[in-house]
C-alpha atoms as a PDB file:
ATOM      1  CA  UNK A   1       0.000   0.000   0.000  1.00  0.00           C
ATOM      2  CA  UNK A   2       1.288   3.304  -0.887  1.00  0.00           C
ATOM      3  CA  UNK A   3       2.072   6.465   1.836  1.00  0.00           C
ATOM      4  CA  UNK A   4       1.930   9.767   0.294  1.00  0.00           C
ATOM      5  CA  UNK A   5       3.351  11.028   3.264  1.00  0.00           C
ATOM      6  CA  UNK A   6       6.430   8.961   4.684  1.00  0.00           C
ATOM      7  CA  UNK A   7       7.169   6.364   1.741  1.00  0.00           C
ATOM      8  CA  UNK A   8       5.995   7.788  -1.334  1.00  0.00           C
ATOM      9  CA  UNK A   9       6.447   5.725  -4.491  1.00  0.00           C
ATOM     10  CA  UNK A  10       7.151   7.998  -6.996  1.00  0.00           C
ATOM     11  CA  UNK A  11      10.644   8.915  -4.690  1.00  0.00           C
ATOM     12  CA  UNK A  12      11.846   5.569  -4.692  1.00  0.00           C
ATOM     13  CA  UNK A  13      14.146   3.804  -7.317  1.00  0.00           C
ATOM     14  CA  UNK A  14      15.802   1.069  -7.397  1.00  0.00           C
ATOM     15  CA  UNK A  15      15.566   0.584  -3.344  1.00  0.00           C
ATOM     16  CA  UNK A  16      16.960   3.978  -2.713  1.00  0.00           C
ATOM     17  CA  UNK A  17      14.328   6.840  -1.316  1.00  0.00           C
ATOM     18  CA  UNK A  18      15.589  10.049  -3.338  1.00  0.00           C
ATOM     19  CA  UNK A  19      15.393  11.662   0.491  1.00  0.00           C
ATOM     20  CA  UNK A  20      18.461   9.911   1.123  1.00  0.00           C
ATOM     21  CA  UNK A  21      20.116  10.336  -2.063  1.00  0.00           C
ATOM     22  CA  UNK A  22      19.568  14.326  -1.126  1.00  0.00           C
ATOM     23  CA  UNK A  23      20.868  14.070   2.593  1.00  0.00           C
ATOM     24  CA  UNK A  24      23.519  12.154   0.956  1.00  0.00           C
ATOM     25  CA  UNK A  25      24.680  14.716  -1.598  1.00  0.00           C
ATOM     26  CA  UNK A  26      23.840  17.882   0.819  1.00  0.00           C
ATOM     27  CA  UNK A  27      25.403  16.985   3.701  1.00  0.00           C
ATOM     28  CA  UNK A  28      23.894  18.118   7.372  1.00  0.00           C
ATOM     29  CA  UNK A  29      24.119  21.027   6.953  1.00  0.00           C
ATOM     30  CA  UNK A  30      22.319  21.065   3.322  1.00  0.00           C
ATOM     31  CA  UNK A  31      20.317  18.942   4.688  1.00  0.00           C
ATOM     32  CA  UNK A  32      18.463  20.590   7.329  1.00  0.00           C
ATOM     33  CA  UNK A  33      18.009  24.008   4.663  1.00  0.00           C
ATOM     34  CA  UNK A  34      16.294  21.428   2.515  1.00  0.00           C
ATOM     35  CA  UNK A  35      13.755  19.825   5.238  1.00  0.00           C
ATOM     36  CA  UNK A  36      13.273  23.512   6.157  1.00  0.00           C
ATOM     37  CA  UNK A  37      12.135  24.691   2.821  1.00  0.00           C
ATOM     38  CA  UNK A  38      10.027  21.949   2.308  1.00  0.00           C
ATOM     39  CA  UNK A  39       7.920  22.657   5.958  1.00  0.00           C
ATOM     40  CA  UNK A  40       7.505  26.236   4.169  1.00  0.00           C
ATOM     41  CA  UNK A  41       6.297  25.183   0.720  1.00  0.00           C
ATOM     42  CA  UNK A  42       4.520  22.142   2.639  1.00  0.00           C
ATOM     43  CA  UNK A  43       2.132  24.771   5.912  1.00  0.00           C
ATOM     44  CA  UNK A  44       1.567  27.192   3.123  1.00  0.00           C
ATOM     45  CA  UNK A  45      -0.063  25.968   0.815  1.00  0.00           C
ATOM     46  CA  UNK A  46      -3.814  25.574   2.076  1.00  0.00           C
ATOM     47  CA  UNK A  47      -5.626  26.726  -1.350  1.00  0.00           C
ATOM     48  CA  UNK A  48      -3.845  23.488  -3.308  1.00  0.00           C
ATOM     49  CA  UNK A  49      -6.366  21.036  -1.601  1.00  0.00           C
ATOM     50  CA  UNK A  50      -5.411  17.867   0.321  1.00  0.00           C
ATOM     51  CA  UNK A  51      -4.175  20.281   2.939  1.00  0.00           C
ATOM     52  CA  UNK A  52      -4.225  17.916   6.437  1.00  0.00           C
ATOM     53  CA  UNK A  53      -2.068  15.323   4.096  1.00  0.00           C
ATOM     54  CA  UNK A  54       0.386  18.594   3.730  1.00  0.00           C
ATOM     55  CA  UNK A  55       0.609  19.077   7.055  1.00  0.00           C
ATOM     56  CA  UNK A  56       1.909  16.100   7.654  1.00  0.00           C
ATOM     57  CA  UNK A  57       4.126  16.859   4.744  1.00  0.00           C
ATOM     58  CA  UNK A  58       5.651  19.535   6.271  1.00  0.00           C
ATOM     59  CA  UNK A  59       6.112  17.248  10.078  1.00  0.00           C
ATOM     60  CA  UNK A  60       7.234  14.627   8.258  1.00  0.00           C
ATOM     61  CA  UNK A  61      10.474  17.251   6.899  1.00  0.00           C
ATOM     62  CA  UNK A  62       9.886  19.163  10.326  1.00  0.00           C
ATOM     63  CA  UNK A  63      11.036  15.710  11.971  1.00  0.00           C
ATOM     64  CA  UNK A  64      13.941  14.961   9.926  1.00  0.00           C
ATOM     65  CA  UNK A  65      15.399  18.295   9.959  1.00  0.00           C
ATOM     66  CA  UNK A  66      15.754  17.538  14.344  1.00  0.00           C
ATOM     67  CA  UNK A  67      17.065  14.708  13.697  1.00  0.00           C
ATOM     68  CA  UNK A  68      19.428  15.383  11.424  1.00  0.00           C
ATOM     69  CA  UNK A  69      19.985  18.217  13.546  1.00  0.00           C
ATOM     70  CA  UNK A  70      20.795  15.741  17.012  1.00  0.00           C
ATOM     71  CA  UNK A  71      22.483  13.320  14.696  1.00  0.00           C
ATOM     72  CA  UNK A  72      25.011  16.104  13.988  1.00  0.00           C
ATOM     73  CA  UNK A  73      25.071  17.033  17.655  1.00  0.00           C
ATOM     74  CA  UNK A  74      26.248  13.892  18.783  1.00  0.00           C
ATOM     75  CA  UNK A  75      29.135  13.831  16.306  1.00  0.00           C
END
């Protein structure tokens, strides 16, 4: 079953999520600008429809960015 929100298909080739593929070529620090962004474009959207599945978008990248975040901490 597909997940829009965590897992989705369409980011996924070959066994590799293109999330890490991104952290991967970004670094940390890249890393957490991206996750940021994407809570922007993800809370302000309400007009594009679907918008409870965006906010969980922009949790979901909300999330990763603090743990990226106390990944990097721990270093």
């Amino acid at each position: 079953m597909s997940d829009p929100v965590n897992h989705p298909e369409h980011y996924q080739q070959n066994g590799i999520e293109t999330i890490d593929y991104i952290r991967a070529v970004l670094g940390s620090e890249g890393f957490v600008a991206y996750c940021v962004g994407n809570v922007l474009k993800y809370a302000s959207r309400p007009k594009k429809g679907k918008y409870a599945q965006d906010l969980r978008k922009a949790a979901w990248y909300c999330n990763r960015a603090a743990d990226e975040l106390e990944r990097a901490e721990k270093i």
